[in-house]
Protein backbone atom coordinates (compact mmCIF):
# COMPACT_ATOMS: atom_id res chain seq x y z
CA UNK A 1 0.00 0.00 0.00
CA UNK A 2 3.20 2.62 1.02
CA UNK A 3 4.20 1.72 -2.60
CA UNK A 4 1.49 2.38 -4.14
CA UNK A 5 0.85 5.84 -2.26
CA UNK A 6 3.84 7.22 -3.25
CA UNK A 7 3.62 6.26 -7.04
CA UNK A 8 0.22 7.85 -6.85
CA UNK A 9 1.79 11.22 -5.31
CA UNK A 10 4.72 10.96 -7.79
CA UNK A 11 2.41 10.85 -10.59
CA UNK A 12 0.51 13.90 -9.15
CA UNK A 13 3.76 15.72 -8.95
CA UNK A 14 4.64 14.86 -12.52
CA UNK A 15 0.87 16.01 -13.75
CA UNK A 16 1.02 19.41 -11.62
CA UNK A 17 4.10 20.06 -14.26
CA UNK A 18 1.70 20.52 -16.79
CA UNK A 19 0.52 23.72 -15.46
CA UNK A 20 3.46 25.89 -15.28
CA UNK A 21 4.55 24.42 -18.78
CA UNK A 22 2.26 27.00 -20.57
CA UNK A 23 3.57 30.02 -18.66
CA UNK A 24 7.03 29.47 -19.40
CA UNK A 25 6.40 30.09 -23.00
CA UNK A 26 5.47 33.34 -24.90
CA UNK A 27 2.05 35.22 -24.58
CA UNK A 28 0.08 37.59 -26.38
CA UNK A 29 -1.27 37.52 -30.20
CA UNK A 30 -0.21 34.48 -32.01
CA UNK A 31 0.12 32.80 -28.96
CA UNK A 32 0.39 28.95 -29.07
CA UNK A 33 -3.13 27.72 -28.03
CA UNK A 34 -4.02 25.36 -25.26
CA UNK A 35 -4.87 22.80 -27.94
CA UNK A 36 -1.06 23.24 -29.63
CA UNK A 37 0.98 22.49 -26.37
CA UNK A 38 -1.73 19.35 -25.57
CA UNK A 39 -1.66 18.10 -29.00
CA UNK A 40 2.24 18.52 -28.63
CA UNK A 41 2.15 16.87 -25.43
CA UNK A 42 0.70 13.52 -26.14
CA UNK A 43 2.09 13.46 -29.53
CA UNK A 44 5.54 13.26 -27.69
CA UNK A 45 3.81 10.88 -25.21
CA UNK A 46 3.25 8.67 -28.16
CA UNK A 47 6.48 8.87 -29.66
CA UNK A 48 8.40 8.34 -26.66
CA UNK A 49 6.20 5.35 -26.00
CA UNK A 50 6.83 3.68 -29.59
CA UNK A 51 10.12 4.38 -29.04
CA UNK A 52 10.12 1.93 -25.28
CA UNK A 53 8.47 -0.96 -27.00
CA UNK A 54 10.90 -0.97 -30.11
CA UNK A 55 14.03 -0.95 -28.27
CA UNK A 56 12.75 -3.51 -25.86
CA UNK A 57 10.53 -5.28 -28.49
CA UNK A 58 12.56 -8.40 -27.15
CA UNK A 59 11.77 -8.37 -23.46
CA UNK A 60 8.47 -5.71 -24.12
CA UNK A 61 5.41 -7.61 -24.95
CA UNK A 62 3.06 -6.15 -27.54
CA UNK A 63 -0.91 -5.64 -26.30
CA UNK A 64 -3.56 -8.60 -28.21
CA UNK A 65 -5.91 -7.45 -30.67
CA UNK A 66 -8.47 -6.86 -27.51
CA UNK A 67 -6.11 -5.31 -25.16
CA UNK A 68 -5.29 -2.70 -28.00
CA UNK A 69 -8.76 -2.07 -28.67
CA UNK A 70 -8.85 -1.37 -24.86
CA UNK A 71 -5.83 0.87 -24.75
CA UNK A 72 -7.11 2.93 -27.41
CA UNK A 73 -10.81 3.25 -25.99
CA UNK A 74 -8.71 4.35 -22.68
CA UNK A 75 -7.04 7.13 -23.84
CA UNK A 76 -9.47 8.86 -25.52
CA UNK A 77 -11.73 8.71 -21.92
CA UNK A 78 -8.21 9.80 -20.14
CA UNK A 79 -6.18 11.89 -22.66
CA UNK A 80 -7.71 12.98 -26.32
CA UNK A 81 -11.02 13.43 -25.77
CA UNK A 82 -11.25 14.48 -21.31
CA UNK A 83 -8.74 17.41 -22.27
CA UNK A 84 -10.65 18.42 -25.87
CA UNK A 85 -13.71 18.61 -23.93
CA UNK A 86 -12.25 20.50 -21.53
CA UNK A 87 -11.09 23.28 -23.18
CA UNK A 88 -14.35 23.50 -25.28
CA UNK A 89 -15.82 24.08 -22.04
CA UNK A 90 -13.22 26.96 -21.04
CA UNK A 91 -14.31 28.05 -24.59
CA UNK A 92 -17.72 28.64 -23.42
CA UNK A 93 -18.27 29.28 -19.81
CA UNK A 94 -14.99 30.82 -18.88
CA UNK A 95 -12.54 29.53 -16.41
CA UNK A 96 -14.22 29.27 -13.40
CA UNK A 97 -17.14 27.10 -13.40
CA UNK A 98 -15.31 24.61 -15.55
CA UNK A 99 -12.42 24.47 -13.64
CA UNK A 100 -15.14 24.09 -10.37
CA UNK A 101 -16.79 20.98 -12.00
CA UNK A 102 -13.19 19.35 -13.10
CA UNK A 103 -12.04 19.81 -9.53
CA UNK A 104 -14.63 17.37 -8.03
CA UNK A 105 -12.85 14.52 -10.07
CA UNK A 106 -11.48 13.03 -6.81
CA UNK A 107 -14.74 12.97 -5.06
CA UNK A 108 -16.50 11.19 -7.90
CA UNK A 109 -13.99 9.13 -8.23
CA UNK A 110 -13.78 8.31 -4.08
CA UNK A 111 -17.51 7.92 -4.11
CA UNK A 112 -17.60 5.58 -7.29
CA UNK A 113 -14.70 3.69 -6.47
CA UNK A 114 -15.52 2.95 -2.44
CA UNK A 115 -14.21 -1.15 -1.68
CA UNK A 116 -17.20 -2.94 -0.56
CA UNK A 117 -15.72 -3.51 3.01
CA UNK A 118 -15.16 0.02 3.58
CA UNK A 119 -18.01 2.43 5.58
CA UNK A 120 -19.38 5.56 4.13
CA UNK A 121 -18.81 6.77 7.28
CA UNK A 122 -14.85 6.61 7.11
CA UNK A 123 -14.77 8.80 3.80
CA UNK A 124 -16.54 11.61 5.44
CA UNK A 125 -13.85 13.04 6.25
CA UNK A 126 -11.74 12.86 3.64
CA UNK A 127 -14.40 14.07 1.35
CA UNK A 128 -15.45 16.83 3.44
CA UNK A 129 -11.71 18.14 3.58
CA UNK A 130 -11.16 18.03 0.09
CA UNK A 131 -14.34 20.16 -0.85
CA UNK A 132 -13.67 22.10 1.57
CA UNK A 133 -10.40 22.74 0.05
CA UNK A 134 -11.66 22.97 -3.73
CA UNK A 135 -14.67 25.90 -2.74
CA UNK A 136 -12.01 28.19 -0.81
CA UNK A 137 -10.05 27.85 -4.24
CA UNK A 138 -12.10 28.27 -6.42
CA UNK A 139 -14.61 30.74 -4.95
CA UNK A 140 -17.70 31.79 -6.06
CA UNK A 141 -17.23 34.16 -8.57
CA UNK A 142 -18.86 32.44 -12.17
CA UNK A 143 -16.33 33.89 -15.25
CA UNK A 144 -18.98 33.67 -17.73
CA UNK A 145 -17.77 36.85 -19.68
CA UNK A 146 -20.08 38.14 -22.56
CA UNK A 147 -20.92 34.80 -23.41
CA UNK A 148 -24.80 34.24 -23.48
CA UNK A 149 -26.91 32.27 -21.54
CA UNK A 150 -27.12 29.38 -24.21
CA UNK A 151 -23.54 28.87 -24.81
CA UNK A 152 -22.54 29.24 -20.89
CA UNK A 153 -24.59 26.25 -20.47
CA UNK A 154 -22.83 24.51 -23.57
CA UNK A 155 -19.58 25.23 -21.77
CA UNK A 156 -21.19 24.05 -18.32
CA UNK A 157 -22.15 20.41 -20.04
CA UNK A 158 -19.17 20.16 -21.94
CA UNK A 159 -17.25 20.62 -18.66
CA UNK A 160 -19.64 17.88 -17.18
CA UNK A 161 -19.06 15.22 -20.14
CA UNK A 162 -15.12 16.27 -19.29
CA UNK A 163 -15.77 15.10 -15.70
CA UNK A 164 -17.38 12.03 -16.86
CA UNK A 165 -14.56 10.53 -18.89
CA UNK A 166 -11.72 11.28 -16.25
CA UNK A 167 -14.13 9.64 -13.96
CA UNK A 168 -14.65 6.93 -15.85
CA UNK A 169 -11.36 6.55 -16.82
CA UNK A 170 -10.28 6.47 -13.25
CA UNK A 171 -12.07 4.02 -12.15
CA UNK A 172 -12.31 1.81 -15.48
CA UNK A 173 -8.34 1.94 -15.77
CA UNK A 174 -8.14 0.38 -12.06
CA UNK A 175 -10.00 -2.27 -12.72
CA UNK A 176 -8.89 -3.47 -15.95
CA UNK A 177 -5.45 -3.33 -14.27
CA UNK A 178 -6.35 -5.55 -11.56
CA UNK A 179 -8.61 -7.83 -14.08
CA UNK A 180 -4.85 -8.28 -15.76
CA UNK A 181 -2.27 -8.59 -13.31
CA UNK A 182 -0.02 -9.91 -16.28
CA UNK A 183 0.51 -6.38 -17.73
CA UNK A 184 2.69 -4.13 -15.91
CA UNK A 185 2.88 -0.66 -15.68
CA UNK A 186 5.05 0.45 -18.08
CA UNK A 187 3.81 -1.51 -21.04
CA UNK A 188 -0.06 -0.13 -20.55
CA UNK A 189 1.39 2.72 -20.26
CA UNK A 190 3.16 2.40 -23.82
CA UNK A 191 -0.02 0.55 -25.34
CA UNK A 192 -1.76 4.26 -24.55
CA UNK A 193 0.41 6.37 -25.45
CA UNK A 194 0.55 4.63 -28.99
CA UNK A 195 -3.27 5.56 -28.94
CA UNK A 196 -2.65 8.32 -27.63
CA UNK A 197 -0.59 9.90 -29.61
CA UNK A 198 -2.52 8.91 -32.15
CA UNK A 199 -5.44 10.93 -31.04
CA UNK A 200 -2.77 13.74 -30.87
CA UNK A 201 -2.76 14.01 -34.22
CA UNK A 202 -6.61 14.14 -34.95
CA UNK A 203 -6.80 16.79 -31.67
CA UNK A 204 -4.44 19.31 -33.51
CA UNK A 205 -6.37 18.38 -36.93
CA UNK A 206 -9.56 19.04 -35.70
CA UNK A 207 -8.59 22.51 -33.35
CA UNK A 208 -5.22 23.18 -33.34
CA UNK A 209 -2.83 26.29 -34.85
CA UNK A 210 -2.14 25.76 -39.09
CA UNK A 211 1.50 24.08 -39.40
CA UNK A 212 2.57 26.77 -41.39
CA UNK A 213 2.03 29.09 -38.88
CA UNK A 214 3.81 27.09 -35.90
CA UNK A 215 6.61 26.66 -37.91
CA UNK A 216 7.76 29.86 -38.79
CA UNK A 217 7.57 31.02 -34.71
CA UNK A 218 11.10 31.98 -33.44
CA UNK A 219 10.19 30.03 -29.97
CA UNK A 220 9.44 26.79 -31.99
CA UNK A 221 12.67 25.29 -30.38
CA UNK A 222 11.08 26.17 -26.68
CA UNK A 223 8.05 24.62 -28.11
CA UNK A 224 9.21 21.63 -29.07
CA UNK A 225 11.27 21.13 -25.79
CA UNK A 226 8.54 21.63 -23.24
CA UNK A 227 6.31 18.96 -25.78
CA UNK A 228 8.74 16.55 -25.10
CA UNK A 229 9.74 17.41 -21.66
CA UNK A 230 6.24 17.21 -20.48
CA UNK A 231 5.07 13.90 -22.28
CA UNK A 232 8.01 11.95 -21.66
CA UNK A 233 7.57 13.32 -17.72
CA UNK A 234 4.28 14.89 -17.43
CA UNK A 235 2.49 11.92 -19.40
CA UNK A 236 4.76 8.93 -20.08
CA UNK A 237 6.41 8.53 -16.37
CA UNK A 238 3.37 9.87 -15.08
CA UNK A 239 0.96 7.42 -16.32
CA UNK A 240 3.61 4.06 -15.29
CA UNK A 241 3.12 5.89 -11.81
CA UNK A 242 -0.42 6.41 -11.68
CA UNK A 243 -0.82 2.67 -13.18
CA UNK A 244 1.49 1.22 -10.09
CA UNK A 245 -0.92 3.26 -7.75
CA UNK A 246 -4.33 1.83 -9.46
CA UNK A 247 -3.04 -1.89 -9.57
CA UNK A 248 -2.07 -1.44 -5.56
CA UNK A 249 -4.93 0.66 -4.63
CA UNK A 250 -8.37 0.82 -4.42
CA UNK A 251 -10.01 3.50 -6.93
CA UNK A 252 -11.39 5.48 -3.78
CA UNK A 253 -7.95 6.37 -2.16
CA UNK A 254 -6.13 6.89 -5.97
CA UNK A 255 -9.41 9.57 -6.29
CA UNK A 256 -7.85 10.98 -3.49
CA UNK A 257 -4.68 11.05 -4.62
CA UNK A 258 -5.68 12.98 -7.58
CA UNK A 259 -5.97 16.10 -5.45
CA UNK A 260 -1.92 16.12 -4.99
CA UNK A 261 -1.56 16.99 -8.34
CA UNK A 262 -3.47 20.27 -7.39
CA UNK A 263 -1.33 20.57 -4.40
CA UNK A 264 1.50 20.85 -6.55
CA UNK A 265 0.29 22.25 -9.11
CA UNK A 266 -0.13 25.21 -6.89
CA UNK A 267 3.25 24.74 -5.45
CA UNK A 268 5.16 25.09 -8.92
CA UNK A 269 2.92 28.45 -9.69
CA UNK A 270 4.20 30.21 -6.21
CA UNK A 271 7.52 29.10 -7.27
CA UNK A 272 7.35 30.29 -11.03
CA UNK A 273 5.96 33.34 -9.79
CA UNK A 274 8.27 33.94 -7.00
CA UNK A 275 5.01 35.07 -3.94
CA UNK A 276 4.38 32.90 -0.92
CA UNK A 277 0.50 31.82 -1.19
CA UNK A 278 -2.44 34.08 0.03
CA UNK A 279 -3.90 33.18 3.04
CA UNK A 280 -6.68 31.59 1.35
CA UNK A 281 -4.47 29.70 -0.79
CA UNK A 282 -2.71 28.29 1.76
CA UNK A 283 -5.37 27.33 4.08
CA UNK A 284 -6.92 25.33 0.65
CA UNK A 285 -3.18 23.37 0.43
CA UNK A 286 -3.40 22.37 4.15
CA UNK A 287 -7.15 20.93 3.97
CA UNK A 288 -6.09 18.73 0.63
CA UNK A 289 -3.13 17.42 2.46
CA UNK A 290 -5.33 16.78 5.05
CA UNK A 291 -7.86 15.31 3.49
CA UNK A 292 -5.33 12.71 1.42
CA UNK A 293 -4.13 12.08 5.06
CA UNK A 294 -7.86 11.29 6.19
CA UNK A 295 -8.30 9.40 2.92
CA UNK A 296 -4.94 6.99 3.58
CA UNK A 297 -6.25 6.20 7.21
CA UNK A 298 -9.82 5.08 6.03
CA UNK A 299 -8.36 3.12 3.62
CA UNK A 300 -5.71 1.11 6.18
């Protein structure tokens, strides 16, 4: 169980990443879009992957007709089409409310996921901690901009379907790992980020920046970089990480776990930035940590 707690904070560390990535490159007009650096992200996900199994094609084994069809399924609920969704919703309703609804993943995902022997009661607090945690941070203010009425509510259900497929990724992911104890981490890993990278491609089809354009950009080299730094790190490593913690865990404590990545998340920002936390902020961090803490002793 220790083992598989600290894979499942390590892969929250790795994910939190993700969030300074953007900031460390250029803004303004012609900016690269959130699409761009995701696209870019799991396309170096998938490449780095490929690249695993065909160096250890000898000692790697390669996923069954089935098991790819399950890998591919996968990442679009957990990659491709959780992230498209998201930013659809951003799109629409602004930053707030989406961002709101995405950060009750690890409550959905505690509720959903709860092992049969374990009481309701014992999550309580736990759960209570970490919404606790998510309103003081997020507030109440709803960034709905000049958008009308009819697309804020588009953004609002696209933000909900986002929810959906991390949740049901979460939980799905677990228990096809545990259904298959005879794939290990690092090669489910490999067999989605194959798919996923794959999905890359169609993402960045479908909504992201016109080649021509990304190509001439001066800061194409920084680009490129932070693509591959963050999905061999951010996504790759990541994802062997959070597949150690679902194969050792129940679903209901890696939900829990999930909230780390927010911990650090905010962590890396203060740092980027170079400020200490707000009082609010701060007070947020301490009830997550507490509630993974509440979370870990339900669970033992």
């Amino acid at each position: 169980m220790t083992g598989g707690i600290l894979a499942g904070l390590l892969a929250g560390a790795l994910w939190g990443l993700v969030f300074v990535v953007p900031r460390m490159l250029p803004v303004g007009a012609g900016a690269y879009s959130s699409v761009d650096l995701t696209a870019g992200r799991f396309a170096a996900y998938g490449v780095v992957a490929t690249a695993v199994m065909l160096l250890g094609r000898r000692t790697r084994r390669l996923p069954t007709m089935r098991q790819a069809w399950a890998a591919l399924f996968m990442s679009v609920l957990g990659f491709t089409a959780y992230y498209l969704l998201l930013v659809l919703a951003i799109r629409d309703a602004g930053t707030e409310v989406p961002t709101l609804i995405i950060g009750t993943i690890p409550v959905w995902v505690m509720l959903l996921g709860k092992p049969h022997g374990l009481r309701w009661a014992a999550l309580v607090p736990g759960l209570a901690l970490t919404l606790a945690g998510l309103l003081l941070m997020t507030g109440s203010t709803r960034e709905a901009g000049d958008a009308s009425a009819t697309q804020f509510w588009r953004g609002v259900a696209l933000a909900a379907a986002s929810l959906v497929c991390w949740t049901v990724f979460a939980i799905v992911n677990s228990a096809w790992l545990k259904r298959h104890p005879e794939v290990n981490a690092t090669d489910w890993a490999n067999w989605l980020g194959v798919a996923t990278g794959l999905g890359a491609v169609l993402m960045w089809l479908v909504a992201g920046s016109d080649a021509g354009v990304l190509m001439v950009r001066e800061d194409r080299t920084l680009f490129i970089v932070l693509c591959v730094l963050a999905g061999f790190g951010s996504t790759w490593l990541a994802t062997i990480f959070w597949n150690i913690a679902s194969q050792r865990l129940s679903a209901s404590l890696c939900g829990q776990l999930i909230v780390s990545e927010t911990i650090f998340a905010l962590l890396y920002s203060f740092a980027w930035d170079g400020r200490w936390p707000t009082a609010a902020q701060l007070i947020a961090c301490v009830l997550f940590t507490l509630g993974i803490l509440a979370s870990i002793r339900a669970h033992r």
